[in-house]
C-alpha atoms as a PDB file:
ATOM      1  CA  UNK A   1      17.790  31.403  76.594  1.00  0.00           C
ATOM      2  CA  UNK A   2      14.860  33.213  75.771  1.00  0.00           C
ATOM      3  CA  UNK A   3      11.176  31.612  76.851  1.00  0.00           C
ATOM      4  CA  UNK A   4       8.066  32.893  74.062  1.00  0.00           C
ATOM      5  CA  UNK A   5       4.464  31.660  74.052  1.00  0.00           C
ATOM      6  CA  UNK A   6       3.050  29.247  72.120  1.00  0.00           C
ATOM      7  CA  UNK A   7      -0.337  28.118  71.037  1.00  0.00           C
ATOM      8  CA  UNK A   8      -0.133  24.377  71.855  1.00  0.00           C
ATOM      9  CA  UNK A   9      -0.456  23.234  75.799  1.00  0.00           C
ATOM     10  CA  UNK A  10       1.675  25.166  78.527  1.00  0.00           C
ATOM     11  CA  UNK A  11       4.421  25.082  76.422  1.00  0.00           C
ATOM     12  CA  UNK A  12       7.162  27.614  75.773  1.00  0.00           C
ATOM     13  CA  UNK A  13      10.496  28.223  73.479  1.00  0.00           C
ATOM     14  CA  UNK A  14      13.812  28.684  75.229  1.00  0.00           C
ATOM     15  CA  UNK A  15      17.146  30.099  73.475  1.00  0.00           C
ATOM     16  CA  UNK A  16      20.688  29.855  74.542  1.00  0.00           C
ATOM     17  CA  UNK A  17      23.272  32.286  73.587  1.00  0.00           C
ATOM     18  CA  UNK A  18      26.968  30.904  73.218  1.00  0.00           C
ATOM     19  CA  UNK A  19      29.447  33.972  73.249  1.00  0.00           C
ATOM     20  CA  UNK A  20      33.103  34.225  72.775  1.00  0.00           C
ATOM     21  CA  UNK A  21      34.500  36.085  75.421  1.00  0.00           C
ATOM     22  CA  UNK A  22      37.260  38.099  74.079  1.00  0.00           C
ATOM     23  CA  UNK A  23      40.154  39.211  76.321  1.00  0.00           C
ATOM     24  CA  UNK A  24      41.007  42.741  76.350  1.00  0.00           C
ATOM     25  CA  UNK A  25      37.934  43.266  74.738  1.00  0.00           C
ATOM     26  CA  UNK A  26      35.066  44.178  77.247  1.00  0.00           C
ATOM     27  CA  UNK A  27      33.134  46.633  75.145  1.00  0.00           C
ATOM     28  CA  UNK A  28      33.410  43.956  72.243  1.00  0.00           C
ATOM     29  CA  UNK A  29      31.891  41.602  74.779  1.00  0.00           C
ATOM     30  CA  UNK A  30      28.582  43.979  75.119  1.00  0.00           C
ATOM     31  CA  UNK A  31      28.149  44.494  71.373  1.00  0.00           C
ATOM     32  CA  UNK A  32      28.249  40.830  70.710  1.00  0.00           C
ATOM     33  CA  UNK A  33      25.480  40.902  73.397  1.00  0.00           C
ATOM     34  CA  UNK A  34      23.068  43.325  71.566  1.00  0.00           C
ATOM     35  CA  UNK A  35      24.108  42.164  68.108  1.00  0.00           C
ATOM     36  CA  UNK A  36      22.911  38.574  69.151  1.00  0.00           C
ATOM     37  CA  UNK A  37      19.812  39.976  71.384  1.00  0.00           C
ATOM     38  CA  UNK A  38      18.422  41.781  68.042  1.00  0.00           C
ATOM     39  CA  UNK A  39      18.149  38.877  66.138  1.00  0.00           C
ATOM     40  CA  UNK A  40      15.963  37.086  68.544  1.00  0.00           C
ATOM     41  CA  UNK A  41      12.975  39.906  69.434  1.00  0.00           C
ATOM     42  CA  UNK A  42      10.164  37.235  69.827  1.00  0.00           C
ATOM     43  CA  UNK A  43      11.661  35.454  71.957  1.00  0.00           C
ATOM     44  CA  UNK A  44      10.934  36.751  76.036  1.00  0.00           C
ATOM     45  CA  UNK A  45      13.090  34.910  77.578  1.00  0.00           C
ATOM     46  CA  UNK A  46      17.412  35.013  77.318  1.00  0.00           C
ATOM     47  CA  UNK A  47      20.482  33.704  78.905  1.00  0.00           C
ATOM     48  CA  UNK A  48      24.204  34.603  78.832  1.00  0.00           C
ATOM     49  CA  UNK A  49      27.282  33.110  79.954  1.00  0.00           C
ATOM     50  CA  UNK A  50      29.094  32.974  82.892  1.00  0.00           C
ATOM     51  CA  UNK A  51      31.982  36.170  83.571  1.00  0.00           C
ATOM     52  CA  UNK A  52      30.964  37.511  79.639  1.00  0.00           C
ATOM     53  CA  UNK A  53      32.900  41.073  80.313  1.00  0.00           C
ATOM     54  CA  UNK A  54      36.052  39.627  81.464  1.00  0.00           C
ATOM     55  CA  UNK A  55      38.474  36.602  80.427  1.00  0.00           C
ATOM     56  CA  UNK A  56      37.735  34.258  82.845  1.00  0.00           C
ATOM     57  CA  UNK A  57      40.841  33.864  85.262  1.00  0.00           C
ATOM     58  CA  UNK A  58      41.514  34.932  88.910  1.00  0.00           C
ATOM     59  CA  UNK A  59      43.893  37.319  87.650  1.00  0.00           C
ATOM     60  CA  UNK A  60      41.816  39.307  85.178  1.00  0.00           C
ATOM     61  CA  UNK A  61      38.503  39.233  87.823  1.00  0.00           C
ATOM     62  CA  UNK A  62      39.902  42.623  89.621  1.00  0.00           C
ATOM     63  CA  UNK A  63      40.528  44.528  86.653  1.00  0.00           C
ATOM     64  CA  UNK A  64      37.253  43.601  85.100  1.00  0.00           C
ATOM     65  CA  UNK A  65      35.216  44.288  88.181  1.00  0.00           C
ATOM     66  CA  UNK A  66      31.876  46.370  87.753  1.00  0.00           C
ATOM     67  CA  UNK A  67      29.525  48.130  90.071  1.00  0.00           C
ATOM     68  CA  UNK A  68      25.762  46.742  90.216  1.00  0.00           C
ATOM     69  CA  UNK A  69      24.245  48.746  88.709  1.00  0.00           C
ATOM     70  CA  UNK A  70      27.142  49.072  86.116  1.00  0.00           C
ATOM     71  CA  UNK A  71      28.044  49.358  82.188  1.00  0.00           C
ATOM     72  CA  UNK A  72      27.063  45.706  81.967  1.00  0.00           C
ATOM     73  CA  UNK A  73      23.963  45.822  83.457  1.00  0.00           C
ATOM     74  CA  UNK A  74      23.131  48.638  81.911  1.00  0.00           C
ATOM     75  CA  UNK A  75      23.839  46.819  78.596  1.00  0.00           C
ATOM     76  CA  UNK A  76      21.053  44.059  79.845  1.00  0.00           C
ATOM     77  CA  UNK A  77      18.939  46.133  80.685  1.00  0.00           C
ATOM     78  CA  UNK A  78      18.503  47.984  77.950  1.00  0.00           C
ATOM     79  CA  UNK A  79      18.356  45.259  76.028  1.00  0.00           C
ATOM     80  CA  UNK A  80      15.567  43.185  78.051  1.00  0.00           C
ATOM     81  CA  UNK A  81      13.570  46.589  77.646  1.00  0.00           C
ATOM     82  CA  UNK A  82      14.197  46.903  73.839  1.00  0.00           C
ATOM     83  CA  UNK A  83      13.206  43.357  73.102  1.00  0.00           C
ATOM     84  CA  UNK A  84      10.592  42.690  75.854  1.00  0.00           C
ATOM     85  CA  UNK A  85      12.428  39.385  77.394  1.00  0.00           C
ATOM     86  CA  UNK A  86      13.237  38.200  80.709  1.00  0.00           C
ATOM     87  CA  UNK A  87      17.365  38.411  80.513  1.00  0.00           C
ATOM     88  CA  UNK A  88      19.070  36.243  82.309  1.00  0.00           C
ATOM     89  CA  UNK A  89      22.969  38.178  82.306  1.00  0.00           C
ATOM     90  CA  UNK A  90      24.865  35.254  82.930  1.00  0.00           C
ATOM     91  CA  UNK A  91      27.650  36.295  85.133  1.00  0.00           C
ATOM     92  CA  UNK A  92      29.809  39.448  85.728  1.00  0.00           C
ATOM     93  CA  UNK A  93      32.586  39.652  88.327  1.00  0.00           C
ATOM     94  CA  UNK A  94      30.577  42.038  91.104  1.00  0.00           C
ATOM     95  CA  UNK A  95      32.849  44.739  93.527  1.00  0.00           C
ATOM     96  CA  UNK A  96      31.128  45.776  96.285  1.00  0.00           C
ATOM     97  CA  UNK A  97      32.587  46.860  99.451  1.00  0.00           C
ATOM     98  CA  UNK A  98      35.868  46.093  98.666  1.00  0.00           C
ATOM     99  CA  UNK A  99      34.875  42.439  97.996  1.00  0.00           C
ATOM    100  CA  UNK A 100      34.613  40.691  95.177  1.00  0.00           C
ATOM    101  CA  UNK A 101      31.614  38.175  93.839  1.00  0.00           C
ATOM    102  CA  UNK A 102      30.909  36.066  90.655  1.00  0.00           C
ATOM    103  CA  UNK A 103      27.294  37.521  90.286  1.00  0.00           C
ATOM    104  CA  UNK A 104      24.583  36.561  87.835  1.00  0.00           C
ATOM    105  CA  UNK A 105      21.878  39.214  87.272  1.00  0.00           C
ATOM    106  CA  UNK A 106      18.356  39.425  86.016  1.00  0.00           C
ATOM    107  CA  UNK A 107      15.911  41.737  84.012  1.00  0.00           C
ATOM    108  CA  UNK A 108      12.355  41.956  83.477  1.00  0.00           C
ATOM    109  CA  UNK A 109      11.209  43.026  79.995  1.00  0.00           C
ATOM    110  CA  UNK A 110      10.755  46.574  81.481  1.00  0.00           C
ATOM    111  CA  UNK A 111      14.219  46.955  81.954  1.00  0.00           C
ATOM    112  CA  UNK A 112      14.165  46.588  86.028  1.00  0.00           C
ATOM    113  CA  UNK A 113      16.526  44.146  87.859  1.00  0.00           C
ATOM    114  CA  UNK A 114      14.549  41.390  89.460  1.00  0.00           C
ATOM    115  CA  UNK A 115      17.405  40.146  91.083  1.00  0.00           C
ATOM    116  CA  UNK A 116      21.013  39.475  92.155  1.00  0.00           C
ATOM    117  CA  UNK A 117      22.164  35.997  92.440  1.00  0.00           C
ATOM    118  CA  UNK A 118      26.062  35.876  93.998  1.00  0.00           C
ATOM    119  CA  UNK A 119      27.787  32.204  93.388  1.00  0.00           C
ATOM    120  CA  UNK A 120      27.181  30.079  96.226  1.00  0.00           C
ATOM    121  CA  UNK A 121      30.459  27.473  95.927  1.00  0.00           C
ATOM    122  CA  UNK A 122      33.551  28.417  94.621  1.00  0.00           C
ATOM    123  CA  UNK A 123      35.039  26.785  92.157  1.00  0.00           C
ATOM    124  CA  UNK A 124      38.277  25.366  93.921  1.00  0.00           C
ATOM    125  CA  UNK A 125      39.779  22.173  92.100  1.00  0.00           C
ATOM    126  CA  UNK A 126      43.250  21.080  91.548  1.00  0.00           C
ATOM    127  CA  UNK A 127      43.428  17.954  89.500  1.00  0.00           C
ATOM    128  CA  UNK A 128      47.249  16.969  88.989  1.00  0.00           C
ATOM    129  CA  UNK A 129      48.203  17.212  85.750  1.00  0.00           C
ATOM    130  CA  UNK A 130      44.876  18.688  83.917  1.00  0.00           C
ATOM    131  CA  UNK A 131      43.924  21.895  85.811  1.00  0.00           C
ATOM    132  CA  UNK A 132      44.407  23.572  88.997  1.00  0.00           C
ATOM    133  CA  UNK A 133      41.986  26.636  90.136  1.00  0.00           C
ATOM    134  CA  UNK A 134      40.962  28.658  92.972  1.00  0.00           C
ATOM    135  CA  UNK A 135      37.986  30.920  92.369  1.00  0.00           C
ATOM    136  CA  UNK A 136      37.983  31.850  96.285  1.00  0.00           C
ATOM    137  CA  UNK A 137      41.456  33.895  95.507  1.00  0.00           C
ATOM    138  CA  UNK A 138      39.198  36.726  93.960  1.00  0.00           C
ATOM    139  CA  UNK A 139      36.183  35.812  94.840  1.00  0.00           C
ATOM    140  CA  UNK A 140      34.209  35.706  98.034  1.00  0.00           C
ATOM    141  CA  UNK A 141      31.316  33.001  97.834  1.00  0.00           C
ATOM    142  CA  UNK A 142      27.506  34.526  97.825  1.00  0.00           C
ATOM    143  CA  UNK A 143      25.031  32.997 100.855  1.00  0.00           C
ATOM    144  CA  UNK A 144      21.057  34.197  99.300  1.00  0.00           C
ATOM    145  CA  UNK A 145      19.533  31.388  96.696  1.00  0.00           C
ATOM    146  CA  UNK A 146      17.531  33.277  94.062  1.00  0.00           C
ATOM    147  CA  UNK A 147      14.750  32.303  92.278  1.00  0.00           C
ATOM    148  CA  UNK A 148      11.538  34.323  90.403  1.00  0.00           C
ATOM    149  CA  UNK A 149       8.395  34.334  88.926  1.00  0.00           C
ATOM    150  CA  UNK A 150       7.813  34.663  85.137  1.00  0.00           C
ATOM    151  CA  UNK A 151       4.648  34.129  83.056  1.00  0.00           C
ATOM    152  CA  UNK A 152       5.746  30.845  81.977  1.00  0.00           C
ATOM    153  CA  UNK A 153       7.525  29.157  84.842  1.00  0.00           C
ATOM    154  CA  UNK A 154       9.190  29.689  88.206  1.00  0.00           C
ATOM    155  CA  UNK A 155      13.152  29.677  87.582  1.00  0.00           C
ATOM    156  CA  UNK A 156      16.306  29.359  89.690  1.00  0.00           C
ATOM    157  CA  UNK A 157      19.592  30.292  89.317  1.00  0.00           C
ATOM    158  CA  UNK A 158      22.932  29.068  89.912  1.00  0.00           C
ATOM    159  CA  UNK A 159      26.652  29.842  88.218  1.00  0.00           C
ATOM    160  CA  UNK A 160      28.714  27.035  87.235  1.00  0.00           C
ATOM    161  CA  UNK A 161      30.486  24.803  89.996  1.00  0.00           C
ATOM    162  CA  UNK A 162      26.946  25.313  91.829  1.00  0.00           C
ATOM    163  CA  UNK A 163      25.263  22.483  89.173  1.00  0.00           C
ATOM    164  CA  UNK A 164      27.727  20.191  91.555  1.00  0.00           C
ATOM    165  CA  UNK A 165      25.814  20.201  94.475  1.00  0.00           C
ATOM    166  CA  UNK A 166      22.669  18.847  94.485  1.00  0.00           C
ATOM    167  CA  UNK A 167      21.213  20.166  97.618  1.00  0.00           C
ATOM    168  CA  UNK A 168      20.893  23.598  95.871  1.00  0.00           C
ATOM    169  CA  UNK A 169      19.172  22.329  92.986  1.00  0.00           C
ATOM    170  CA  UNK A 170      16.500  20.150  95.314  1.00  0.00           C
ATOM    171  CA  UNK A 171      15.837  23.470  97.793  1.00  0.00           C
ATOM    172  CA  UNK A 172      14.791  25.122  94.339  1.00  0.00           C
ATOM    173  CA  UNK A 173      12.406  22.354  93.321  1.00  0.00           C
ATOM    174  CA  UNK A 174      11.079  22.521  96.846  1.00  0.00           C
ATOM    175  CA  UNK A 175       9.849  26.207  96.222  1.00  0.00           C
ATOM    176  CA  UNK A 176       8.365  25.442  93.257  1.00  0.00           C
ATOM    177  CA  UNK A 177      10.943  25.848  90.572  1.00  0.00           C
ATOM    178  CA  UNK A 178      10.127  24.483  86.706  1.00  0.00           C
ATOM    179  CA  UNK A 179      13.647  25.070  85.104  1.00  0.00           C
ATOM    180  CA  UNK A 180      17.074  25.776  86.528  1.00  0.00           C
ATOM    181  CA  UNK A 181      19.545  27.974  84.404  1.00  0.00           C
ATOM    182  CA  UNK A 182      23.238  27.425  85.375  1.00  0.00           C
ATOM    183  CA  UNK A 183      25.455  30.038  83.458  1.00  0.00           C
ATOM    184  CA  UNK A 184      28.877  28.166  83.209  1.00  0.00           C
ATOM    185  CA  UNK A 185      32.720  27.680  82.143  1.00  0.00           C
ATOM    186  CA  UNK A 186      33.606  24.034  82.562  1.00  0.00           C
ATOM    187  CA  UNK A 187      36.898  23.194  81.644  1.00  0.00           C
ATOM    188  CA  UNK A 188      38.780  20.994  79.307  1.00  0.00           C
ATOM    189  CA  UNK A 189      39.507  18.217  81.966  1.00  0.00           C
ATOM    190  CA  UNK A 190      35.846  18.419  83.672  1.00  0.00           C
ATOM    191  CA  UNK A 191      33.792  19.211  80.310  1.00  0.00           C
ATOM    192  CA  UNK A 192      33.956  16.010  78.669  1.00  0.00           C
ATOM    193  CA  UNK A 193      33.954  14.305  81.616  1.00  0.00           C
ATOM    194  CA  UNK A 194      30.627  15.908  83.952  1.00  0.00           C
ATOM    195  CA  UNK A 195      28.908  18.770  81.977  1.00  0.00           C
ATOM    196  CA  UNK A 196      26.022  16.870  80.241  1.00  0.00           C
ATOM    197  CA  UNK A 197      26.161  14.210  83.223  1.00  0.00           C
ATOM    198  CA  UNK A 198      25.678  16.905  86.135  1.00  0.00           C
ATOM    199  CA  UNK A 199      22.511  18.475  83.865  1.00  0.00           C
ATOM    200  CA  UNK A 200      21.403  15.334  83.290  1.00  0.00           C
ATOM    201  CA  UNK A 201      21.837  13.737  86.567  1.00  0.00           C
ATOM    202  CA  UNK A 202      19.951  17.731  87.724  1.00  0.00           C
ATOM    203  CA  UNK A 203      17.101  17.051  85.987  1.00  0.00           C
ATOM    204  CA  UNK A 204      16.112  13.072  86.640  1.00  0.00           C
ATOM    205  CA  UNK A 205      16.571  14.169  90.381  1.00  0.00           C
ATOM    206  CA  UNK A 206      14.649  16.778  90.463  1.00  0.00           C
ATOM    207  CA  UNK A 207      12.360  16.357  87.549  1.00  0.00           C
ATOM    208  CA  UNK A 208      12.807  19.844  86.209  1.00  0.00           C
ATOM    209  CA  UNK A 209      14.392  21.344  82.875  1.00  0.00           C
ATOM    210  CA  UNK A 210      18.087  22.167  82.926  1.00  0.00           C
ATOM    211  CA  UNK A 211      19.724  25.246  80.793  1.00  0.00           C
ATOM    212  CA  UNK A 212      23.312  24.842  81.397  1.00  0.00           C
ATOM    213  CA  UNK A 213      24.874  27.978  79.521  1.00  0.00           C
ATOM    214  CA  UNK A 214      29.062  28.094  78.557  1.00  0.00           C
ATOM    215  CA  UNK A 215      31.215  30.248  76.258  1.00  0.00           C
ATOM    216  CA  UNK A 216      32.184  29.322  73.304  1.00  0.00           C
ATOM    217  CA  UNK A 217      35.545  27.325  73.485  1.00  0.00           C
ATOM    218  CA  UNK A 218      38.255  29.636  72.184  1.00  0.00           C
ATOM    219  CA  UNK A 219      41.899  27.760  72.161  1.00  0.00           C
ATOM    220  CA  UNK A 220      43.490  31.267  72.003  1.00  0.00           C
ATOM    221  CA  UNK A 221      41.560  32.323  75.622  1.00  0.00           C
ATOM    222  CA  UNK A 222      44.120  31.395  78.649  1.00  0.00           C
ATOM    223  CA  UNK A 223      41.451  29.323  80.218  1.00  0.00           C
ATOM    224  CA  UNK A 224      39.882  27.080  77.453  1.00  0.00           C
ATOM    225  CA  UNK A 225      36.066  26.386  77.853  1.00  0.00           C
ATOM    226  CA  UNK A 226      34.469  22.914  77.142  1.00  0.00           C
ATOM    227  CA  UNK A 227      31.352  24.676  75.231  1.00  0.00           C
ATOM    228  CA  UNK A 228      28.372  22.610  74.336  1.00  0.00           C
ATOM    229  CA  UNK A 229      25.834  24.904  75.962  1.00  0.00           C
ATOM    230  CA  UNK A 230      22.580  22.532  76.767  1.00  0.00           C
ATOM    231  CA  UNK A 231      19.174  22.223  77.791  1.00  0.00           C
ATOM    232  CA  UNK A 232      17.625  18.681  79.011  1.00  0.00           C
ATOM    233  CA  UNK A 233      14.164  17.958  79.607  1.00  0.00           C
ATOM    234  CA  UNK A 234      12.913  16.338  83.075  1.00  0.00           C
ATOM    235  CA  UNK A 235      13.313  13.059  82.015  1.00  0.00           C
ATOM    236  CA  UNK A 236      16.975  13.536  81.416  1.00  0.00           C
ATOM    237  CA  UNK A 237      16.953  13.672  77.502  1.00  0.00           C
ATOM    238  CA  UNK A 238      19.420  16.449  75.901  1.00  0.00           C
ATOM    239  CA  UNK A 239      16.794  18.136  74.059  1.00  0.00           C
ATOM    240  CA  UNK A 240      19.029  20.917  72.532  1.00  0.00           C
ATOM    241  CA  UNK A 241      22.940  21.344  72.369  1.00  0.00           C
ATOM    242  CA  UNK A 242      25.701  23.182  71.226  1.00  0.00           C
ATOM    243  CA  UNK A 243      28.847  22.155  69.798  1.00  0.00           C
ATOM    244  CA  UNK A 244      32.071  24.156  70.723  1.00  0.00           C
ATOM    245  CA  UNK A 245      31.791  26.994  68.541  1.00  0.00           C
ATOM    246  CA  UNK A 246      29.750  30.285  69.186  1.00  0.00           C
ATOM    247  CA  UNK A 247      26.258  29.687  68.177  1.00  0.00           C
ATOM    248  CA  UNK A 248      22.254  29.998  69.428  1.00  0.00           C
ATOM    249  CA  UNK A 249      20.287  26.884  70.106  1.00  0.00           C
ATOM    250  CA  UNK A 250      16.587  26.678  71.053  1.00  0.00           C
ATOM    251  CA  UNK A 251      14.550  24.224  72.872  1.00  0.00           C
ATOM    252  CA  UNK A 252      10.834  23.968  74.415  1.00  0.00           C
ATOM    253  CA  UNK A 253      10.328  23.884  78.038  1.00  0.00           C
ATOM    254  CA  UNK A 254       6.571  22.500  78.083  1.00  0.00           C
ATOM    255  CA  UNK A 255       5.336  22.365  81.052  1.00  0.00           C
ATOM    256  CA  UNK A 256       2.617  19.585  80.563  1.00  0.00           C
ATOM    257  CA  UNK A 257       5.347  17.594  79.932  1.00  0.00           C
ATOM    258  CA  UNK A 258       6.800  17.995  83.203  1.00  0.00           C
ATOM    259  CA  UNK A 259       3.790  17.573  84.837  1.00  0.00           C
ATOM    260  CA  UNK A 260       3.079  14.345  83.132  1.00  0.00           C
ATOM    261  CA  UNK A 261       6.960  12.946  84.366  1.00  0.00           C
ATOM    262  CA  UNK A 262       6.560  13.787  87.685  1.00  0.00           C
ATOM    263  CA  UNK A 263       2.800  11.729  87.933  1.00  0.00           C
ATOM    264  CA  UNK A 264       4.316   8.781  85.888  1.00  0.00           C
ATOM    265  CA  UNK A 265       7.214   8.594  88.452  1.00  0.00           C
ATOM    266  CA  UNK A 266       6.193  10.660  91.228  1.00  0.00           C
ATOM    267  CA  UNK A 267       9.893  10.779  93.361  1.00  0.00           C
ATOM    268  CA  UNK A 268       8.943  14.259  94.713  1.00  0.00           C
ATOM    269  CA  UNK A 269       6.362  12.701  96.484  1.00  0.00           C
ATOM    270  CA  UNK A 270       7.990   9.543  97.310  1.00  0.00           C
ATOM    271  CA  UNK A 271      10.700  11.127  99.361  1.00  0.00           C
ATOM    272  CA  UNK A 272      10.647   9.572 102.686  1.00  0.00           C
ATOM    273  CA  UNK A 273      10.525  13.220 104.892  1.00  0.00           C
ATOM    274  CA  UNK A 274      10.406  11.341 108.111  1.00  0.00           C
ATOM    275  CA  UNK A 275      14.113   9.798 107.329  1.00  0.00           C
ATOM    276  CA  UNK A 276      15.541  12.469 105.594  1.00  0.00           C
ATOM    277  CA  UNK A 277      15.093  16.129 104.484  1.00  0.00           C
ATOM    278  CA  UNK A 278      17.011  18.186 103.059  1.00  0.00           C
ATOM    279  CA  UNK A 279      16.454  22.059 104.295  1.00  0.00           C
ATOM    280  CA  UNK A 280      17.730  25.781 103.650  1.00  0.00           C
ATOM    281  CA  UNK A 281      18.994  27.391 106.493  1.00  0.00           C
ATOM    282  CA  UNK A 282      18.529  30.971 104.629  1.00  0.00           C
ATOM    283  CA  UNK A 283      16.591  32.288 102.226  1.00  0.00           C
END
């Protein structure tokens, strides 16, 4: 997604990149990055998807593993610096110290790495019949929630099976966040069924915007992603979505308008504190 000024109110443009991640093909993976990231120079703000270098499956995560600062990275970099954005990198499986993490990284519009977000929950499902999956065989889970500053709004970050728990998203709302951006790779069996009702179900909660960011869904790929790539406003309206196929969708994040939700129904200030609180134990 990619967050640009405009002239009307506090209001700014967000874009959403839908890639096909190709197996096999990591340095096919980065062109399709820049190729996509050139079209779209006005735009400061950008997000990819969730484990873009590598097919996404427990058995290709090892052999697909970078160093952060890596060749990926290096890639987004580059091309936050070349277009002036804020680049949010989606995900890329992380080695470091012989340990494994599904990491999401992101870059100012000078180039420099603001930060490092690691995947909090794993994603660890086995439905009989449909789909069975253990992230936690490669992957070691992340314990640091991650948010930053921009121009336009404060923004947090989590990867996929994290748009599940809805602790995370409320300790980001608590410190101020405007819009959550959840790179992701829902599946076939929990797509249709909880992709646009977890974003949804994000934003009433919390009154924020949701960017909810998956590949492209590829029958050929060995895990088969749901697509439909989304943002939804703070009232819990899809504002802009994706079908299946790879494409780029835009979408205004206006912050008056999230201001004015949150005085007509002000839950954020309702919450009874003295009953119930939810708290981070780390930062």
């Amino acid at each position: 997604c990619c967050l640009y000024s405009k002239k009307t109110a506090p209001r700014r443009s967000g874009t959403i990149c839908c890639l096909k991640c190709l197996a096999h093909r990591s340095q096919q993976n980065l062109s399709s990055i820049c190729n996509q990231s050139e079209a779209r120079t006005t735009t400061p703000k950008h997000w990819k998807v969730e484990c873009f270098n590598s097919p996404y499956g427990t058995n290709y995560f090892p052999e697909y593993a970078e160093k952060i600062p890596g060749e990926s990275t290096q890639v987004l970099s580059e091309v936050a610096k070349e277009h002036g954005i804020h680049l949010i990198g989606g995900s890329i499986p992380e080695e470091d110290g012989g340990k494994l993490y599904n990491a999401c990284t992101v870059f100012a519009p000078n180039g420099s790495m603001l930060m490092k977000y690691r995947k909090i929950h794993l994603f660890d499902i086995d439905v009989p019949g449909k789909i069975c999956f253990r992230e936690s065989e490669a992957f070691s889970p992340g314990s640091t929630m991650c948010t930053f500053d921009t121009p336009y709004c404060k923004i947090g970050i989590g990867i996929c099976y994290d748009i599940r728990f809805a602790e995370l998203a409320h300790v980001y709302t608590k410190r101020g966040c405007q819009l959550l951006v959840y790179p992701g790779a829902f599946s076939m069996t929990t797509g249709p069924a909880h992709w646009e009702l977890l974003q949804r179900a994000r934003a009433v909660d919390n009154q924020v915007y949701i960017a909810a960011v998956s590949p492209a869904h590829n029958e050929n790929d060995s895990y088969v992603a749901w697509g439909h790539s989304s943002v939804v406003n703070p009232w819990g309206e899809v504002v802009a979505k994706a079908g299946s196929e790879e494409t780029i969708i835009y979408a205004d994040i206006d912050l008056k308008y999230l201001s004015d939700i949150r005085q007509q129904i002000p839950v954020l200030k309702q919450k009874r504190q003295d009953l119930y609180s939810v708290q981070a134990v780390q930062n």
